[in-house]
PDB file of N, CA and C in Angstrom:
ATOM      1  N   UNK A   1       0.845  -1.192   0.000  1.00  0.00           N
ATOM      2  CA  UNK A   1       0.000   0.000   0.000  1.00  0.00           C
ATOM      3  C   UNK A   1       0.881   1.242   0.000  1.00  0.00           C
ATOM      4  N   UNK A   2       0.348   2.002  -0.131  1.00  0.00           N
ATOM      5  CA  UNK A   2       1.168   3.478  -1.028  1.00  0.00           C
ATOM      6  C   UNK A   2       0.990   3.944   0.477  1.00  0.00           C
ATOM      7  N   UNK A   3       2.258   5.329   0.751  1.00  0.00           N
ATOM      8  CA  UNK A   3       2.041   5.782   1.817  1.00  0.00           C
ATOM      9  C   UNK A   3       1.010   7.141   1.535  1.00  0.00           C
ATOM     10  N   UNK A   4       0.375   7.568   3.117  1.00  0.00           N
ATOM     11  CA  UNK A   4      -0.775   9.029   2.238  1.00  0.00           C
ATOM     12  C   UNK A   4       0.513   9.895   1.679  1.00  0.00           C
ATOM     13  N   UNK A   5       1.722  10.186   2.245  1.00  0.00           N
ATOM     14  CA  UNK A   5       2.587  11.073   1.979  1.00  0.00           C
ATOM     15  C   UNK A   5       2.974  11.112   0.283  1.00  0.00           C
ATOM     16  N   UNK A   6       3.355   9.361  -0.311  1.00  0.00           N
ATOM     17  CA  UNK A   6       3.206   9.618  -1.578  1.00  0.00           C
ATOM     18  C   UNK A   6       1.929  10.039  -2.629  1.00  0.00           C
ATOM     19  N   UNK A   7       0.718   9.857  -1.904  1.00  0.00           N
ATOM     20  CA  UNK A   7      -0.446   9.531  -2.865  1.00  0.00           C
ATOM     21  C   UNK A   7      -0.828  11.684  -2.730  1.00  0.00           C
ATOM     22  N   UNK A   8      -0.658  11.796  -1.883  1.00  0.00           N
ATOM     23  CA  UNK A   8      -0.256  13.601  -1.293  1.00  0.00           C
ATOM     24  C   UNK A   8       0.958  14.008  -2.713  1.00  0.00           C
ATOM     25  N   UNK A   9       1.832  13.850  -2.420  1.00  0.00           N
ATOM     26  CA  UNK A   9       2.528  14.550  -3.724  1.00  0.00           C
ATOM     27  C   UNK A   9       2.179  14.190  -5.123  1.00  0.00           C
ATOM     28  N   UNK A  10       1.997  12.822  -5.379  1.00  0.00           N
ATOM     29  CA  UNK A  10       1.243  12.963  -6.618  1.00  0.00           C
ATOM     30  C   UNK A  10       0.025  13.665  -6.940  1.00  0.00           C
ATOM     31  N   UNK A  11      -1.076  13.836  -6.017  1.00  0.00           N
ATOM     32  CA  UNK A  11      -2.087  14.450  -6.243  1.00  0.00           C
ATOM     33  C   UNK A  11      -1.752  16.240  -6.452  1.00  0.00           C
ATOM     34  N   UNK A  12      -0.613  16.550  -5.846  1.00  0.00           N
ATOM     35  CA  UNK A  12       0.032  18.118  -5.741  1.00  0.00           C
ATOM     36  C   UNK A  12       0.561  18.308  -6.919  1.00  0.00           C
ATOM     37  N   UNK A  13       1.423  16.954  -7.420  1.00  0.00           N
ATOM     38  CA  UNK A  13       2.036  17.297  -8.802  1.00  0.00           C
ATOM     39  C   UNK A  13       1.448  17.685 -10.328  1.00  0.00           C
ATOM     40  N   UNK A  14      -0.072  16.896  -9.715  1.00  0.00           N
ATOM     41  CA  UNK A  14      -0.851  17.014 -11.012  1.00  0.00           C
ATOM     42  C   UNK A  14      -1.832  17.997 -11.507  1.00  0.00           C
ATOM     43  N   UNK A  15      -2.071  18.508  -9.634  1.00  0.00           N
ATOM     44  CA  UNK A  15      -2.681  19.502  -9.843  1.00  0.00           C
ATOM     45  C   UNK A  15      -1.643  20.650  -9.976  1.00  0.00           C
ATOM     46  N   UNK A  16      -0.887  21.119 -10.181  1.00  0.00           N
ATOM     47  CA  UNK A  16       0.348  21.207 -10.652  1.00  0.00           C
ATOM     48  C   UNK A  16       0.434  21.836 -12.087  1.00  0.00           C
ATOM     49  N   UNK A  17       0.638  20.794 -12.515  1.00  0.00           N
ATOM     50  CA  UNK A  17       1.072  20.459 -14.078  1.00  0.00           C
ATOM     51  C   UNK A  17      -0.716  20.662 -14.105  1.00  0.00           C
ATOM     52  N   UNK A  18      -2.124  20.671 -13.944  1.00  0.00           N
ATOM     53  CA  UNK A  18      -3.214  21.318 -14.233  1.00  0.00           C
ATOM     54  C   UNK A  18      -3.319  22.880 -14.380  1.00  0.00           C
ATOM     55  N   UNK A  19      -3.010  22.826 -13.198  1.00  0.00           N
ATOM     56  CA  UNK A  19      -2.557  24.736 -13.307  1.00  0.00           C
ATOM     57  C   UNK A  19      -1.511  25.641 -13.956  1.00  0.00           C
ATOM     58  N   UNK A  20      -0.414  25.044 -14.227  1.00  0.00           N
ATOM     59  CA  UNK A  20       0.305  25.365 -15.052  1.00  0.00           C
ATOM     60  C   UNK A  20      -0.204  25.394 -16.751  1.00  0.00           C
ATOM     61  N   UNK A  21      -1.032  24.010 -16.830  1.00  0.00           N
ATOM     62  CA  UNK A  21      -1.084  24.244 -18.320  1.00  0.00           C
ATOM     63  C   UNK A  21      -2.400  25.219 -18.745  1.00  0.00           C
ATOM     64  N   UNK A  22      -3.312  25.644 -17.384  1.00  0.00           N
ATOM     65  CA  UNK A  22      -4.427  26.603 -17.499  1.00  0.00           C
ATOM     66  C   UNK A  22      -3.927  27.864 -17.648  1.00  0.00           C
ATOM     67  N   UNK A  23      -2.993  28.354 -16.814  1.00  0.00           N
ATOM     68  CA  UNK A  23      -2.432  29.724 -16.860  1.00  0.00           C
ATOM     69  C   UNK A  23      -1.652  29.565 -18.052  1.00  0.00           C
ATOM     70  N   UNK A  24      -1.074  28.945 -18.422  1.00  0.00           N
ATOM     71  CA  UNK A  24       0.037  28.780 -19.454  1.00  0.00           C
ATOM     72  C   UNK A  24      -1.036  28.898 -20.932  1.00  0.00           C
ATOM     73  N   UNK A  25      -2.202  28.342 -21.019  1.00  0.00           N
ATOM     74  CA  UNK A  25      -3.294  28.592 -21.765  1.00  0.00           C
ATOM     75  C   UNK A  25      -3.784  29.431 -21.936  1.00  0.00           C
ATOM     76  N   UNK A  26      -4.336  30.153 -20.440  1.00  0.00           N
ATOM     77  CA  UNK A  26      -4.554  32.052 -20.873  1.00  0.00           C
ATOM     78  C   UNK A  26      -3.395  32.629 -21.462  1.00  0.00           C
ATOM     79  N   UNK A  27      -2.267  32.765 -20.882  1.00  0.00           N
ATOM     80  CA  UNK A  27      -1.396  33.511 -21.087  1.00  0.00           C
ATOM     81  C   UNK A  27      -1.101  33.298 -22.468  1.00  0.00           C
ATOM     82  N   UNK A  28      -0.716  32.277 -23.116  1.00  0.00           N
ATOM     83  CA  UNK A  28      -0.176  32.466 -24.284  1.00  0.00           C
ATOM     84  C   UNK A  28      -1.575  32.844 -25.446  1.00  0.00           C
ATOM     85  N   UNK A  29      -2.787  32.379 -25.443  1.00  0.00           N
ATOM     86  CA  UNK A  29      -3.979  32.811 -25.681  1.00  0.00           C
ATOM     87  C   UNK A  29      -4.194  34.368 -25.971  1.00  0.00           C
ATOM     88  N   UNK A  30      -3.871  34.854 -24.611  1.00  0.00           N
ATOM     89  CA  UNK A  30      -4.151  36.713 -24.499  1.00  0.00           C
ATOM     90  C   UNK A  30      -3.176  36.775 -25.663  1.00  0.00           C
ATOM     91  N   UNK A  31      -1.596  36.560 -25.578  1.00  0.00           N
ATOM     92  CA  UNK A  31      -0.708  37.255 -26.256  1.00  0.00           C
ATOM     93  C   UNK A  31      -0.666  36.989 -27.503  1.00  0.00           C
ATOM     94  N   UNK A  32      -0.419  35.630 -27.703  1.00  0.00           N
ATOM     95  CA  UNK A  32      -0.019  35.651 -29.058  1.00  0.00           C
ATOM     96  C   UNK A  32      -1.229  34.031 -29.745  1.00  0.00           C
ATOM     97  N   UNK A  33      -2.737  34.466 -29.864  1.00  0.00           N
ATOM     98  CA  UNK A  33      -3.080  33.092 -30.368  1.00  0.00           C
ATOM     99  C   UNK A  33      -2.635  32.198 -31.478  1.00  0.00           C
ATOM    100  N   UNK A  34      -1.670  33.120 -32.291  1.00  0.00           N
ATOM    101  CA  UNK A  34      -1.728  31.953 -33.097  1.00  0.00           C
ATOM    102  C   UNK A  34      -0.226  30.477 -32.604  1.00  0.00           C
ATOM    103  N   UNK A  35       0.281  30.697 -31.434  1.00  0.00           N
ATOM    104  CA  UNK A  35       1.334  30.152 -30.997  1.00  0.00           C
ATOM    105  C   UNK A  35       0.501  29.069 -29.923  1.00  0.00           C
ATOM    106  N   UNK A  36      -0.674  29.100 -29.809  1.00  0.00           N
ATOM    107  CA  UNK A  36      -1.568  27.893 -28.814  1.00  0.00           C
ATOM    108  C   UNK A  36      -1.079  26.453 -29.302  1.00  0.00           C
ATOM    109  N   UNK A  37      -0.828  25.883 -30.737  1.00  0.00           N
ATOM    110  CA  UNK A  37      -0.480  24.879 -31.263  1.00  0.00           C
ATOM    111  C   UNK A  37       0.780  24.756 -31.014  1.00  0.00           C
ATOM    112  N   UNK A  38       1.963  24.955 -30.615  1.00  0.00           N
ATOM    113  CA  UNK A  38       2.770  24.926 -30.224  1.00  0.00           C
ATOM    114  C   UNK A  38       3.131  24.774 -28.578  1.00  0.00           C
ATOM    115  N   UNK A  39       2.352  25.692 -28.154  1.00  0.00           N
ATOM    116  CA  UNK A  39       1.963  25.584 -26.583  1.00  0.00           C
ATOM    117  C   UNK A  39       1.872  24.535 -26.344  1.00  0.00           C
ATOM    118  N   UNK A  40       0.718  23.968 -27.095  1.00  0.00           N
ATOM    119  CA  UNK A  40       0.056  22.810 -26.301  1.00  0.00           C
ATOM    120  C   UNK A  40       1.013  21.604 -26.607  1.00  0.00           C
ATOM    121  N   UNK A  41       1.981  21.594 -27.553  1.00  0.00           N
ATOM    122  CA  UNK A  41       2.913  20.796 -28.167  1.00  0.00           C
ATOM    123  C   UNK A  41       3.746  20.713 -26.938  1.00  0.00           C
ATOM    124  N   UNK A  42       4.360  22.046 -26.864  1.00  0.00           N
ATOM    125  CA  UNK A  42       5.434  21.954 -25.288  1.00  0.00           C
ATOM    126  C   UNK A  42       4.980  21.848 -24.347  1.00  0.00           C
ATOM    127  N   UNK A  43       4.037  22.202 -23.654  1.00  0.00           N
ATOM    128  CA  UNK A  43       3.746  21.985 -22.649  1.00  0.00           C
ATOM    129  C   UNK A  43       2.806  20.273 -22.641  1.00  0.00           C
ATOM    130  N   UNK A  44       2.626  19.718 -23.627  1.00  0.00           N
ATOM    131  CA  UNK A  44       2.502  18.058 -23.833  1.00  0.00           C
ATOM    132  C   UNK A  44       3.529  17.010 -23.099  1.00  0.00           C
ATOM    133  N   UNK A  45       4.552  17.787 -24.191  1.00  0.00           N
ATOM    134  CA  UNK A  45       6.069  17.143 -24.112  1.00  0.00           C
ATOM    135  C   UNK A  45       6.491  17.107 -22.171  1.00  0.00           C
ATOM    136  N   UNK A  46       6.045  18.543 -21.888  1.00  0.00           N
ATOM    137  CA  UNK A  46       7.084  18.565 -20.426  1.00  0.00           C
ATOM    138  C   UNK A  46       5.734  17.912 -19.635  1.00  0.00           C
ATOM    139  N   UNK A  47       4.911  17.855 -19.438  1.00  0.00           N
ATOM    140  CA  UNK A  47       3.771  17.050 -18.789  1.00  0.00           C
ATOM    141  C   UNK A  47       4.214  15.116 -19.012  1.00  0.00           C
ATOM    142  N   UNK A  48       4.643  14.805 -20.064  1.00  0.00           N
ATOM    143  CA  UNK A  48       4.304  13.890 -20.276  1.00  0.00           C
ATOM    144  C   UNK A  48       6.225  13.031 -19.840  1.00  0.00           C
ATOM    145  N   UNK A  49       7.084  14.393 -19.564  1.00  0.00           N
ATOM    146  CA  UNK A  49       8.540  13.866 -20.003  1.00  0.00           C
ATOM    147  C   UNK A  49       7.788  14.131 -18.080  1.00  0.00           C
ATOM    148  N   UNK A  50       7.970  14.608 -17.126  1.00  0.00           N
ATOM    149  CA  UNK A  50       7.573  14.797 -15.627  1.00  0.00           C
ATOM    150  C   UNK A  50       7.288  13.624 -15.253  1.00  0.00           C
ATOM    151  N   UNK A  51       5.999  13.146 -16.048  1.00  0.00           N
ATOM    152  CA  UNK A  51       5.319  12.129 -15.418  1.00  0.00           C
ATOM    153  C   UNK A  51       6.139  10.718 -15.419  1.00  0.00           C
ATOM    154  N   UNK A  52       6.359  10.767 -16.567  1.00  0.00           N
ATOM    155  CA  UNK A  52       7.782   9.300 -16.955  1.00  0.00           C
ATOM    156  C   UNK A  52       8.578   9.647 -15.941  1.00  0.00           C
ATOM    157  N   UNK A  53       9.689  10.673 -15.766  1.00  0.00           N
ATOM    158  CA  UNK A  53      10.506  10.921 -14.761  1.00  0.00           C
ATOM    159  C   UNK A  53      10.112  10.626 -13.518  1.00  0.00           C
ATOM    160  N   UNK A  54       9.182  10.574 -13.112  1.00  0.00           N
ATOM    161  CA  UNK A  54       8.450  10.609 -11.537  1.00  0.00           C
ATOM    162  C   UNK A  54       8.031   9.023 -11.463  1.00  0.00           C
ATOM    163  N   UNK A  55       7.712   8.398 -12.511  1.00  0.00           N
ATOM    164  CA  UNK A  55       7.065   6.948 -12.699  1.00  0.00           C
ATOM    165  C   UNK A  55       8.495   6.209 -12.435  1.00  0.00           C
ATOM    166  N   UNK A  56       9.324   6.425 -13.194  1.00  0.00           N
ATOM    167  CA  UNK A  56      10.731   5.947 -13.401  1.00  0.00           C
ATOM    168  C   UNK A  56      11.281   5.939 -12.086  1.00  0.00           C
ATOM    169  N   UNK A  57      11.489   6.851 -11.572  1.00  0.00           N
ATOM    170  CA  UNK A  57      12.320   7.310 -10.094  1.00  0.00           C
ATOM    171  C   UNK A  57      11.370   6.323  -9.049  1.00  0.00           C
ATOM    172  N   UNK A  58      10.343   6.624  -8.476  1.00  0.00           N
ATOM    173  CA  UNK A  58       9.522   5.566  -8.053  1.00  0.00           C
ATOM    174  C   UNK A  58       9.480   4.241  -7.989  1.00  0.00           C
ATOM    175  N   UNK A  59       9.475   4.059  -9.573  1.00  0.00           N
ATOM    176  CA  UNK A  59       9.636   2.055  -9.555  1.00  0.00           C
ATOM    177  C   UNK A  59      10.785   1.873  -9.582  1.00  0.00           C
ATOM    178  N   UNK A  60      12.315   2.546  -9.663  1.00  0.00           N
ATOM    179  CA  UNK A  60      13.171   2.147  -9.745  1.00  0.00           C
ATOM    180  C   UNK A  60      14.219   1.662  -8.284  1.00  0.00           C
ATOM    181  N   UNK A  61      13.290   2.973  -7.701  1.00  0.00           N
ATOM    182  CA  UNK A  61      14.498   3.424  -6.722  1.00  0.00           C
ATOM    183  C   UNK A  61      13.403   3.309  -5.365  1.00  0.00           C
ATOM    184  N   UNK A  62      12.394   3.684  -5.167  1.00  0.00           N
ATOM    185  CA  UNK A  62      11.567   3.697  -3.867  1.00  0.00           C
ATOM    186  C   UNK A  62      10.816   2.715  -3.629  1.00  0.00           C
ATOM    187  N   UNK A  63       9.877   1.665  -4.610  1.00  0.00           N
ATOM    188  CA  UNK A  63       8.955   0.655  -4.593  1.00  0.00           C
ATOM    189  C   UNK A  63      10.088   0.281  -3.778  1.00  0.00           C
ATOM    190  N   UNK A  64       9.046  -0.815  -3.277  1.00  0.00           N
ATOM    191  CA  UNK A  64       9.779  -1.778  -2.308  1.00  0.00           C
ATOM    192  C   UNK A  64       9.404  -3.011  -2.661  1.00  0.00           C
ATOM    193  N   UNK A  65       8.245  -3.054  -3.642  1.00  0.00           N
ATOM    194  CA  UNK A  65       7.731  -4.229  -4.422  1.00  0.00           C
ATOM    195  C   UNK A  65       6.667  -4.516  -5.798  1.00  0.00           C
ATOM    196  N   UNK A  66       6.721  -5.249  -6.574  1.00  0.00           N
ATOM    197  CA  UNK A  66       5.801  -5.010  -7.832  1.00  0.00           C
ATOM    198  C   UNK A  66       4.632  -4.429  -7.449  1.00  0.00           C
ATOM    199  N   UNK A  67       3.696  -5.237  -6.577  1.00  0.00           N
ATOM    200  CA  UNK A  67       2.358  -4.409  -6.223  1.00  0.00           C
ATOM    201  C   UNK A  67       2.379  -3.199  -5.653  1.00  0.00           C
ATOM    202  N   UNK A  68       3.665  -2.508  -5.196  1.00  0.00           N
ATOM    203  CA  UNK A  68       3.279  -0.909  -4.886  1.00  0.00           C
ATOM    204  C   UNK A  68       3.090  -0.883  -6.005  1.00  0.00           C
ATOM    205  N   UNK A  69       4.701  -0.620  -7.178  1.00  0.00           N
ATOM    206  CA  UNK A  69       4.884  -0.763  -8.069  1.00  0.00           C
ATOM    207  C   UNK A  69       3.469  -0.316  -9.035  1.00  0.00           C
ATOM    208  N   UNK A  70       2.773  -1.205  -9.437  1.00  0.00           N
ATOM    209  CA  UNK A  70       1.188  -1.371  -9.709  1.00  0.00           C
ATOM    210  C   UNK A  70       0.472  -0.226  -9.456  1.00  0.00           C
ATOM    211  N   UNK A  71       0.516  -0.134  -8.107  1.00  0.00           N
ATOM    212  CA  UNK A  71      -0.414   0.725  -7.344  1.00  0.00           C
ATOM    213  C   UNK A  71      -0.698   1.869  -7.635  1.00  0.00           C
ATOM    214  N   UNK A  72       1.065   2.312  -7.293  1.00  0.00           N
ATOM    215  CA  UNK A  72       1.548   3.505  -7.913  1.00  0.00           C
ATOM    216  C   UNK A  72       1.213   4.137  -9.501  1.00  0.00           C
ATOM    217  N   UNK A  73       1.475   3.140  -9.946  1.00  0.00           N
ATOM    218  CA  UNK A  73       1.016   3.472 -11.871  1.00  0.00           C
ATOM    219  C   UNK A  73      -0.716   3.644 -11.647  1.00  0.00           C
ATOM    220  N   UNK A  74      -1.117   2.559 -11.494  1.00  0.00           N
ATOM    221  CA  UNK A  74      -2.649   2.683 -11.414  1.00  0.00           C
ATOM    222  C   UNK A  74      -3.485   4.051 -11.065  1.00  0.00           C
ATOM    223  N   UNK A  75      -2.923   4.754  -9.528  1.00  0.00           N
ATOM    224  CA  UNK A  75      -3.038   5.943  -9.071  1.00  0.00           C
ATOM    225  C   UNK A  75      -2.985   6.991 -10.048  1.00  0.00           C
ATOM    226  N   UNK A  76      -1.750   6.764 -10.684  1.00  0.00           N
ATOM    227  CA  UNK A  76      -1.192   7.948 -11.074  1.00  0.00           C
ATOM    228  C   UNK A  76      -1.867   8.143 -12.590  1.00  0.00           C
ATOM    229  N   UNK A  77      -2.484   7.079 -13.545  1.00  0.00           N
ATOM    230  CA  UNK A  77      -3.274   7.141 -14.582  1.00  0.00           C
ATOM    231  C   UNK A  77      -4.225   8.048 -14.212  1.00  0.00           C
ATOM    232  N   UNK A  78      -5.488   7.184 -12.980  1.00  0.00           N
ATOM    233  CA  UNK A  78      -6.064   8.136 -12.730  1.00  0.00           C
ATOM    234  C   UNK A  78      -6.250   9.341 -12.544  1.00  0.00           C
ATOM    235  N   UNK A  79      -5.347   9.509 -12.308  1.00  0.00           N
ATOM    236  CA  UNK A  79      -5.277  11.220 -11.493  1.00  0.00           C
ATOM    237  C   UNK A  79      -4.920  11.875 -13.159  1.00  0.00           C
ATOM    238  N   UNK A  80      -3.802  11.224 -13.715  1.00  0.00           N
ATOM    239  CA  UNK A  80      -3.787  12.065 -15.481  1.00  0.00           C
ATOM    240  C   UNK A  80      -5.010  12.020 -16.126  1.00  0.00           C
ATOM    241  N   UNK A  81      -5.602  11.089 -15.784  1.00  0.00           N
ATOM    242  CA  UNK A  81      -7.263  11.037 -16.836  1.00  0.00           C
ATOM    243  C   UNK A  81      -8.192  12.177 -16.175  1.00  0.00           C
ATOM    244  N   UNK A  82      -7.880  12.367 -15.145  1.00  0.00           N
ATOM    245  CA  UNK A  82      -8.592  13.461 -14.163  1.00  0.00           C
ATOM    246  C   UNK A  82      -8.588  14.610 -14.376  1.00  0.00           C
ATOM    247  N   UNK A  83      -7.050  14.941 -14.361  1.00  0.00           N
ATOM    248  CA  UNK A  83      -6.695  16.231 -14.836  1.00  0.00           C
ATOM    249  C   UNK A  83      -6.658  16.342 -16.580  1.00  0.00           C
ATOM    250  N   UNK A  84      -6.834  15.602 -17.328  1.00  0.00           N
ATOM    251  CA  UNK A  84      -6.934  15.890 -18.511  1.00  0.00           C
ATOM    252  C   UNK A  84      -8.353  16.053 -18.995  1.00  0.00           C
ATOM    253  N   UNK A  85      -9.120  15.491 -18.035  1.00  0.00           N
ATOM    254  CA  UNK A  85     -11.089  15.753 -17.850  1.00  0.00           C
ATOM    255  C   UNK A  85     -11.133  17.030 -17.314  1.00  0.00           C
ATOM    256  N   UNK A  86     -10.455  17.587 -16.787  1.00  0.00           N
ATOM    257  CA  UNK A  86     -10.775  18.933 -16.312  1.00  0.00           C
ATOM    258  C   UNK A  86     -10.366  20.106 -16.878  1.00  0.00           C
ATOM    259  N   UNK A  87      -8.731  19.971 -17.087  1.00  0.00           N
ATOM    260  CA  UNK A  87      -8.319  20.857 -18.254  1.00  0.00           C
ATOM    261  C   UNK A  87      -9.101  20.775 -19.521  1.00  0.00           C
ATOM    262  N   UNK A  88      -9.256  19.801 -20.299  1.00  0.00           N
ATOM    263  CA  UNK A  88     -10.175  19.606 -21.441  1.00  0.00           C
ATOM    264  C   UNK A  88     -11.460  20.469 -21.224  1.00  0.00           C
ATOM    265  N   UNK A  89     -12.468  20.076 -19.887  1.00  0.00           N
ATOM    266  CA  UNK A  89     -13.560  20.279 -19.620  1.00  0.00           C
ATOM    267  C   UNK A  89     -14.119  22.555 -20.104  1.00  0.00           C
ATOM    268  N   UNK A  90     -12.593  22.387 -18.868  1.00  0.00           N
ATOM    269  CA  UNK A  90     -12.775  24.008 -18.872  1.00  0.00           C
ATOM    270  C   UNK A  90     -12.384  24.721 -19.931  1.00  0.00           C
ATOM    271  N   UNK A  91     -11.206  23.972 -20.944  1.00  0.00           N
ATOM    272  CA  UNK A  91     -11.543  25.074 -22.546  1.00  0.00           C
ATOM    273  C   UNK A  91     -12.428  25.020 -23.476  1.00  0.00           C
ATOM    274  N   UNK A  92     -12.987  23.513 -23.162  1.00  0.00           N
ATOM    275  CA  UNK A  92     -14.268  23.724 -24.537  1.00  0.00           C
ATOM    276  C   UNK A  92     -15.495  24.737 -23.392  1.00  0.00           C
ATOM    277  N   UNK A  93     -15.608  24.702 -22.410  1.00  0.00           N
ATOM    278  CA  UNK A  93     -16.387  25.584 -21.762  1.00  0.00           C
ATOM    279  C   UNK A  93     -16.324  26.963 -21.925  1.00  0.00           C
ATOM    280  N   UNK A  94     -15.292  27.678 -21.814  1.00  0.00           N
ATOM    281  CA  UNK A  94     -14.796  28.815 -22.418  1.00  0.00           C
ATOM    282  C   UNK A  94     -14.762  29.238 -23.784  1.00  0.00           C
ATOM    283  N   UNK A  95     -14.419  28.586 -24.938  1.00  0.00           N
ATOM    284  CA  UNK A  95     -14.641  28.373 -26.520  1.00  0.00           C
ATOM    285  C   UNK A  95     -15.314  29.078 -26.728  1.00  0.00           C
TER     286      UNK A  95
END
């Protein structure tokens, strides 16, 4: 079983990387729209290079066994399908 302390920073990280890519969405939006396709390109890339990095470090070095291991991934999908339901949610809402 996952400790609350890890299941606590993942939930911080993602909301995180949520808020970052919302402000990072206005902001580049106000300034310059036609650079949003690109935005969303980089800020893809560093969301998606974080999450590997954090998955990696975890099962490599902290699990203590396959089923954290598991656990850990399992959690952490969720929480990306979560935050990608919400970020998604709130720009077609705005549109």
């Amino acid at each position: 079983m996952l400790s609350p302390l890890t299941i606590f920073l993942l939930a911080t990280m993602f909301t995180l990387l949520g808020v970052g890519w919302k402000k990072g969405y206005d902001f580049v939006k106000s300034r310059a729209p036609k650079q949003i396709v690109k935005f969303y390109f980089a800020y893809a890339t560093f969301r998606m290079l974080t999450i590997l990095l954090v998955t990696g470090v975890y099962v490599l070095f902290i699990s203590q066994s396959r089923t954290e291991s598991k656990t850990f991934v399992g959690i952490e999908f969720v929480l990306y399908v979560a935050m990608m339901v919400l970020t998604l949610k709130n720009n077609i809402k705005r549109s």
